[in-house]
Protein backbone atom coordinates (compact mmCIF):
# COMPACT_ATOMS: atom_id res chain seq x y z
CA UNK A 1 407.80 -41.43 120.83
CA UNK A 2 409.07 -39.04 118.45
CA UNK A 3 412.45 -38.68 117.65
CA UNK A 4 414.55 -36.05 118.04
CA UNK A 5 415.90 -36.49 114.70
CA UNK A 6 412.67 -36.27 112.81
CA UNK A 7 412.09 -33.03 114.31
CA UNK A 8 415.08 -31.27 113.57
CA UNK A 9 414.60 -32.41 109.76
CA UNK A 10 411.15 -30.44 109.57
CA UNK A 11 411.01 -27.04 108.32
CA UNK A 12 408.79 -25.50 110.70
CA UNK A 13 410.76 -26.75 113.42
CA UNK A 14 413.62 -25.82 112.09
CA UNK A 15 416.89 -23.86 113.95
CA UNK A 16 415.04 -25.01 117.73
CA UNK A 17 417.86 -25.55 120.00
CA UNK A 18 418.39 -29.48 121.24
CA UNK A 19 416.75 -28.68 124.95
CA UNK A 20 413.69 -26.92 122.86
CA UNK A 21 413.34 -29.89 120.81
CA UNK A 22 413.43 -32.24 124.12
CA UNK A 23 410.74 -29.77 125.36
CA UNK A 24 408.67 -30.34 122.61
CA UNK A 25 408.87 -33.92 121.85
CA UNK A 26 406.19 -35.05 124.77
CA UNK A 27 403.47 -33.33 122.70
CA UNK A 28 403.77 -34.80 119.35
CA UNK A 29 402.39 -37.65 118.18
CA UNK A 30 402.87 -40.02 115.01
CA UNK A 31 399.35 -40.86 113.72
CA UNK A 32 399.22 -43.18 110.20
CA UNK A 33 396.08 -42.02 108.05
CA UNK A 34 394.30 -43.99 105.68
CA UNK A 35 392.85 -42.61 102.13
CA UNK A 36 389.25 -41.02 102.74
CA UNK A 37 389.60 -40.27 106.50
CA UNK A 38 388.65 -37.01 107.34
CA UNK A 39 391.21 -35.76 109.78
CA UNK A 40 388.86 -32.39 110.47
CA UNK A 41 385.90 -31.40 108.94
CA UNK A 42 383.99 -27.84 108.93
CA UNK A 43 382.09 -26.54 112.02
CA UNK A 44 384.33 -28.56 114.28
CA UNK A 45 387.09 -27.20 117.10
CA UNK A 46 390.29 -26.27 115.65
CA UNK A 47 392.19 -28.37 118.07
CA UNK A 48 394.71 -30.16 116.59
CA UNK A 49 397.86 -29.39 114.59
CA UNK A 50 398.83 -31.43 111.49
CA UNK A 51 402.62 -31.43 109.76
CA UNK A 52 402.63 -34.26 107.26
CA UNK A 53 405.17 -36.55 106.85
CA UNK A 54 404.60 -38.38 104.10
CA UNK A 55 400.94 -39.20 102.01
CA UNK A 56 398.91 -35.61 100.83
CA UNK A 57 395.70 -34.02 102.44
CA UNK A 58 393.12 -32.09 100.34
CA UNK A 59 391.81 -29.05 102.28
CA UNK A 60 387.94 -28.13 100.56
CA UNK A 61 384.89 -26.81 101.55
CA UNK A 62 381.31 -27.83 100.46
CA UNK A 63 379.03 -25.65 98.55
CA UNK A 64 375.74 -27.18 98.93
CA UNK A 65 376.52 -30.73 97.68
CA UNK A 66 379.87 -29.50 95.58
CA UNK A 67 383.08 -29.59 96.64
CA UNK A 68 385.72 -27.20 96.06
CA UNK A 69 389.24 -27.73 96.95
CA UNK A 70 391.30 -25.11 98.52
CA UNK A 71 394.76 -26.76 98.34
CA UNK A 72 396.77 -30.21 98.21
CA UNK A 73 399.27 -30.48 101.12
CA UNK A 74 401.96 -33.25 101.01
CA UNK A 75 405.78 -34.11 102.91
CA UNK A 76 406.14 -31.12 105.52
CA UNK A 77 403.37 -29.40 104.77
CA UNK A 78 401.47 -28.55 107.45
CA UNK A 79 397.38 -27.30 108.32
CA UNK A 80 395.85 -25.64 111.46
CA UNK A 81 397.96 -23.65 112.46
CA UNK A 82 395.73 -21.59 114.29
CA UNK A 83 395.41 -24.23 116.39
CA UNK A 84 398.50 -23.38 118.26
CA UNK A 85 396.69 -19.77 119.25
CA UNK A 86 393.19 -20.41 119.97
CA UNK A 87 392.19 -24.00 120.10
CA UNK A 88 387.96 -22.73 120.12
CA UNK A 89 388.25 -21.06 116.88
CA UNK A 90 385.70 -23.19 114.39
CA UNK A 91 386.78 -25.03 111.07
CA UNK A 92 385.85 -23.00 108.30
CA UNK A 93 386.83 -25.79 106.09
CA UNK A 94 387.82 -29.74 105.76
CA UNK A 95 390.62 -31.73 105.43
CA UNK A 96 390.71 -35.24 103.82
CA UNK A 97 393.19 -37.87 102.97
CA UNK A 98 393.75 -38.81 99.93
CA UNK A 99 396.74 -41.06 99.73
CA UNK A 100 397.99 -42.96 102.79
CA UNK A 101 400.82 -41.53 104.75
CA UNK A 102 402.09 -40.51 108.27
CA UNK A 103 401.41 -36.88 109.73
CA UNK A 104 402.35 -35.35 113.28
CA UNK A 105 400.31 -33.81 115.85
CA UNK A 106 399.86 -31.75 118.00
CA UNK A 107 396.75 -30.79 120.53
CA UNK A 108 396.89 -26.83 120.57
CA UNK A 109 395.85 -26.75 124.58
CA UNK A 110 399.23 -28.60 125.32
CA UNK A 111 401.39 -26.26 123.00
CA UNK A 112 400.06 -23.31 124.77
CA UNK A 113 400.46 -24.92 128.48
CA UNK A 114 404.24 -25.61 126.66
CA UNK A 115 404.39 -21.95 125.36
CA UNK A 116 403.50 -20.25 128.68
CA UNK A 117 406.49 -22.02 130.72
CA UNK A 118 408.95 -22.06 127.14
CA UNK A 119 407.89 -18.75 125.23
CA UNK A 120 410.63 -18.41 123.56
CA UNK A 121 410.26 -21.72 122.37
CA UNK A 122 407.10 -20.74 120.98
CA UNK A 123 407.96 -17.51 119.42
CA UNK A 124 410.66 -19.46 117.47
CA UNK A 125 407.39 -21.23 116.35
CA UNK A 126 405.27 -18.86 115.60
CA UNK A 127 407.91 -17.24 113.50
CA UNK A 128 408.72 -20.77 110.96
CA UNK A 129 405.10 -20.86 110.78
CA UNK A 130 404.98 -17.34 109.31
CA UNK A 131 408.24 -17.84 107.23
CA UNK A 132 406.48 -21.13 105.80
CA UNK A 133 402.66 -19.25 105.40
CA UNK A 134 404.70 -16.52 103.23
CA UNK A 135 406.33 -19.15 100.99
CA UNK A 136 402.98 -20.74 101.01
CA UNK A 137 401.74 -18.29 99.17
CA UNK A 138 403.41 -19.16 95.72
CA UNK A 139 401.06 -22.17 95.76
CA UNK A 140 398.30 -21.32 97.63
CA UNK A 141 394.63 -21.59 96.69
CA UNK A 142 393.13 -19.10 99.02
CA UNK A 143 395.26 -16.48 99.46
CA UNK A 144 393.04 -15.28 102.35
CA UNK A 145 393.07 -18.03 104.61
CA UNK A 146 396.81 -17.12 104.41
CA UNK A 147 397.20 -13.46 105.34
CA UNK A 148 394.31 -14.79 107.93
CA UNK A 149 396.47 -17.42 109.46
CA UNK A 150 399.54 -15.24 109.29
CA UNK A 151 397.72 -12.47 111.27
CA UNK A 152 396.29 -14.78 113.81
CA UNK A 153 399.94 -16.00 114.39
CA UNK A 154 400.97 -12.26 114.24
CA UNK A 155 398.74 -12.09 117.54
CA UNK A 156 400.32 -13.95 120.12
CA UNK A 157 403.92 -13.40 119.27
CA UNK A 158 406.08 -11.95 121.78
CA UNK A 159 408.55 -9.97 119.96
CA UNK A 160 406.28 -8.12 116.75
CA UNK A 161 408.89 -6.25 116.09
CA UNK A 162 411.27 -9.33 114.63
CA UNK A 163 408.41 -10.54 112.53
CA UNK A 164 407.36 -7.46 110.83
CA UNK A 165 409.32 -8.17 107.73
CA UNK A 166 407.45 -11.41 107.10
CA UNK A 167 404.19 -9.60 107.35
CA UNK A 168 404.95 -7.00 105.15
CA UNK A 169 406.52 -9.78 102.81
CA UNK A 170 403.14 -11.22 103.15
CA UNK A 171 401.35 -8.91 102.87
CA UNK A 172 402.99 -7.18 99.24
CA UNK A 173 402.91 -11.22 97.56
CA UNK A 174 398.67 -11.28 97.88
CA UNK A 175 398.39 -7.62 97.05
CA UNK A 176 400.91 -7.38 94.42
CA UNK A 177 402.15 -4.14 95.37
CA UNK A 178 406.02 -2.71 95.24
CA UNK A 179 407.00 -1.28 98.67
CA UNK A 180 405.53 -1.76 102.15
CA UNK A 181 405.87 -0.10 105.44
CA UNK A 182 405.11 -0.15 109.23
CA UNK A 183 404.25 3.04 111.07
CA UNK A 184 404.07 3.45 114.85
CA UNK A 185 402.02 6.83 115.84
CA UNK A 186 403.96 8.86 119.05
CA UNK A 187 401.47 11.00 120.27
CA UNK A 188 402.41 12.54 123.13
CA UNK A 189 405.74 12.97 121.42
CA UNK A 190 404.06 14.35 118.17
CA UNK A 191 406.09 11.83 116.07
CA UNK A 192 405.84 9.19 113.77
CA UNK A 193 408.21 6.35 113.93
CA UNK A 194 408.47 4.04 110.68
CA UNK A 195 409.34 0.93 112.17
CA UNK A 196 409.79 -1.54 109.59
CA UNK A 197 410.07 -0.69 105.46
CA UNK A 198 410.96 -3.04 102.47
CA UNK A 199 410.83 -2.27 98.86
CA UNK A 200 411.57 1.00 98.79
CA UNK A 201 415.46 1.88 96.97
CA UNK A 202 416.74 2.75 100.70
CA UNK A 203 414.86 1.01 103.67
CA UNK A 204 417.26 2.36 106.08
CA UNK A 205 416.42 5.91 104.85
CA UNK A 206 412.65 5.91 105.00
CA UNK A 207 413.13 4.91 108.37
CA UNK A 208 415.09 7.06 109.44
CA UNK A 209 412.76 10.16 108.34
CA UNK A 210 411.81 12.82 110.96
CA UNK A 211 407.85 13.13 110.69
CA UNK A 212 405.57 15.43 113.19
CA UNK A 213 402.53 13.88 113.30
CA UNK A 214 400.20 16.50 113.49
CA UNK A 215 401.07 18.45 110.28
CA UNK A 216 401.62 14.75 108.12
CA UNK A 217 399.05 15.31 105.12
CA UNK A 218 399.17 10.82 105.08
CA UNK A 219 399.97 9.62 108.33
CA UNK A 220 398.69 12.55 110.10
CA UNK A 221 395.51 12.42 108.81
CA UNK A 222 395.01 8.75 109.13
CA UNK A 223 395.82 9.20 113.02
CA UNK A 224 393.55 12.21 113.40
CA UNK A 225 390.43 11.04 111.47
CA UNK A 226 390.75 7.25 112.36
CA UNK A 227 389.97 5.96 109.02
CA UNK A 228 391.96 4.36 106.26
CA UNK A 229 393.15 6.71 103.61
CA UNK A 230 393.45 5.29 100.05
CA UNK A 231 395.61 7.66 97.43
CA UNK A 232 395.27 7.16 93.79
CA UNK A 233 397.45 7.34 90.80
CA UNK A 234 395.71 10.68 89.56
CA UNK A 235 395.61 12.42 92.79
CA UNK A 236 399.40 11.69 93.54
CA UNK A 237 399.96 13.17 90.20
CA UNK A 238 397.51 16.74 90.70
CA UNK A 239 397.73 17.27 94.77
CA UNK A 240 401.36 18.43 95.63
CA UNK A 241 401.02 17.81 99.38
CA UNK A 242 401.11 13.97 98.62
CA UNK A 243 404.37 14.67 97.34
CA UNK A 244 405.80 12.99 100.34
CA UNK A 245 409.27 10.56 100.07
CA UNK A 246 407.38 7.65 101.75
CA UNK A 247 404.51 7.61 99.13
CA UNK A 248 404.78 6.92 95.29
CA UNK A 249 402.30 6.93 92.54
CA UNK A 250 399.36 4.94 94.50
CA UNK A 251 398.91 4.24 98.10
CA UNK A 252 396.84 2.51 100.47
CA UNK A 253 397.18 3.69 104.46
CA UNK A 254 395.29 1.12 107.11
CA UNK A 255 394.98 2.21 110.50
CA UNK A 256 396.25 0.07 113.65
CA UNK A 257 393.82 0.80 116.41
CA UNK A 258 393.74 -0.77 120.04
CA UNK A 259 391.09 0.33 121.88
CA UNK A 260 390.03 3.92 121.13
CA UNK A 261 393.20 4.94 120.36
CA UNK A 262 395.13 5.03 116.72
CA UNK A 263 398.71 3.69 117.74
CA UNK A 264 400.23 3.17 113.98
CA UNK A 265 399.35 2.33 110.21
CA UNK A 266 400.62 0.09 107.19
CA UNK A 267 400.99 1.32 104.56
CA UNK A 268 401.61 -0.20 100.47
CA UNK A 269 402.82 1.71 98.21
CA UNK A 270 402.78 1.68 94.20
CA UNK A 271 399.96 -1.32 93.40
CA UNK A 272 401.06 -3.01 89.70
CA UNK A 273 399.24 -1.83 86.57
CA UNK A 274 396.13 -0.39 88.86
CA UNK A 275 394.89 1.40 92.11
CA UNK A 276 394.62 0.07 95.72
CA UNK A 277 391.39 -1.39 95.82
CA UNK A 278 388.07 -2.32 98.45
CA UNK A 279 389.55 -5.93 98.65
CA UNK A 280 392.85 -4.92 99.45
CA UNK A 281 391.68 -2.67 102.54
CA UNK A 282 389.69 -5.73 103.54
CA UNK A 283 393.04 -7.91 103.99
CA UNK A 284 395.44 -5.51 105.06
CA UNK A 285 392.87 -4.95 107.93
CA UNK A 286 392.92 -8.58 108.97
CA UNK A 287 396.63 -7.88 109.57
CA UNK A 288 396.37 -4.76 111.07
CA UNK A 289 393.81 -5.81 113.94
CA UNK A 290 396.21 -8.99 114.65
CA UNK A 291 399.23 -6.24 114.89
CA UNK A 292 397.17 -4.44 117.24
CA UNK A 293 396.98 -7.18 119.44
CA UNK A 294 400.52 -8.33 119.12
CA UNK A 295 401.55 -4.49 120.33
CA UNK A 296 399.79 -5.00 122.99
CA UNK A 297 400.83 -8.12 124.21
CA UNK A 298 404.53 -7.35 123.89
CA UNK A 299 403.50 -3.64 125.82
CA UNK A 300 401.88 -5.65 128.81
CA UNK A 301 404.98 -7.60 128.90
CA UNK A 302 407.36 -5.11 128.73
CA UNK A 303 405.65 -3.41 131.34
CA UNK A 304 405.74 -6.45 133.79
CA UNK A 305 409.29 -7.43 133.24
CA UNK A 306 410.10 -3.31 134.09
CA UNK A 307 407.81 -3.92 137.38
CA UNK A 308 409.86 -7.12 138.17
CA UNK A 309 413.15 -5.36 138.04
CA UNK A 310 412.09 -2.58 139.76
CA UNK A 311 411.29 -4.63 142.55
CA UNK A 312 414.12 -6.55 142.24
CA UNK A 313 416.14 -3.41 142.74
CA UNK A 314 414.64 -2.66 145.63
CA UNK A 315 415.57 -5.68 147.81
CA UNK A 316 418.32 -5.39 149.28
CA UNK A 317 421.11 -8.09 149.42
């Protein structure tokens, strides 16, 4: 069995309270791993967790009969992550020992039959995992796995709200722009609603701006026509009605859509030494559809824990 000691020493694990850690000791397992063996390999189930205690992991992928390597992973590292949200996804890539160690597992089936009776337990999870995915980034090989595995983590955590930071973080480190902000679209209220901003001289103040969402030339329009909106140095410079205290000399605007409907936007502002980019819309939508998802999730549960105390206020003692 795992002890409780070893747990509380690793990162990802890290501030879980002592009857969280009891919780989750049943599920992990110590496995020793030998040089060459391939703990997963491309095509397979993403089923199992890995956090490595000691030894280092190559993570590669084959291009017809060459191999290119993705990133080294050694001491606390850890690799498929995903795992812990949907144990059917497919391996896009493989991972391989390559100097004898000790790394931890975990089956993702039994973290989520732990996270549906503990979810707090899990968001506390979910949340290291981003915090470590962001840091990850300084070293990271493939920048888009990242931002992928962020998002996907982004999905099934309870409170959004709490992690939007991190995203953005994330988000600003691949795409190597200045400021970042979340948007939420009101629109029976006619409103828009910046949730979360960082980079910007005075956070607190661009979220605290007053914006009708019909008459926004930015936001406005990215809500009405449902597509992204991306604003370049020279038009910020020549069009006036971008002149707009959220926006800056460049500007990309993604849309957040669940369903049919357009329920917010990110939006990065002031790219380094160039404009926003086709790439950059391509990753900043990965985040945006896992946002979409994660609003929705926290919606359906704020709605049922409403119901339950409704009906608890109706039962008389």
């Amino acid at each position: 069995m795992v002890e409780s000691k070893l747990i509380k020493n690793i990162p990802v694990f890290a501030k879980l309270e002592n009857q969280e850690i009891d919780s989750l000791i049943p599920i992990c397992r110590i496995k020793k791993t030998k040089i060459g063996e391939k703990l997963f390999q491309s095509g397979e189930a993403r089923k199992t967790f890995y956090i490595i205690l000691s030894g280092k992991i190559k993570i590669c992928r084959y291009l017809k009969d060459e191999e290119e390597v993705l990133a080294y992973m050694d001491r606390d590292d850890f690799a498929v992550e995903s795992a812990l949200v949907d144990p059917k996804l497919k391996h896009t890539h493989s991972g391989e020992v390559i100097k004898e160690g000790e790394i931890i597992t975990i089956e993702g089936k039994e973290f989520l039959s732990l996270a549906a009776k503990e979810p707090r337990l899990a968001n506390r999870i979910y949340g290291n995992i981003v915090a470590n995915l962001t840091e990850r980034l300084h070293h990271a090989n493939n920048k888009l796995v990242t931002v992928y595995s962020t998002g996907k983590i982004a999905s099934t955590y309870a409170n959004i709200y709490n992690l939007l930071p991190l995203l953005l973080e994330t988000i600003l480190t691949v795409i190597k722009a200045k400021k970042a902000f979340f948007a939420l679209f009101k629109t029976f209220e006619n409103k828009i609603i910046i949730q979360e901003a960082i980079g910007f001289g005075d956070n607190q103040a661009v979220k605290n701006l007053n914006l009708g969402l019909k008459n926004d030339p930015f936001l406005g329009k990215i809500h009405e026509t449902g597509e992204d909106i991306f604003l370049t140095a020279a038009e910020s410079k020549t069009n006036k009605k971008f002149s707009l205290p959220y926006l800056g000399q460049n500007a990309l605007g993604v849309k957040i859509q669940a369903g049919q409907k357009i329920i917010g936007a990110i939006v990065l502002v002031d790219k380094k030494e160039e404009d926003f980019n086709f790439n950059n819309q391509i990753l900043l939508n990965i985040i945006s559809r896992q946002i979409a998802l994660a609003i929705q999730f926290a919606e359906k549960s704020e709605d049922k824990e409403l119901g339950a105390e409704a009906n608890r206020g109706r039962i008389k003692p």
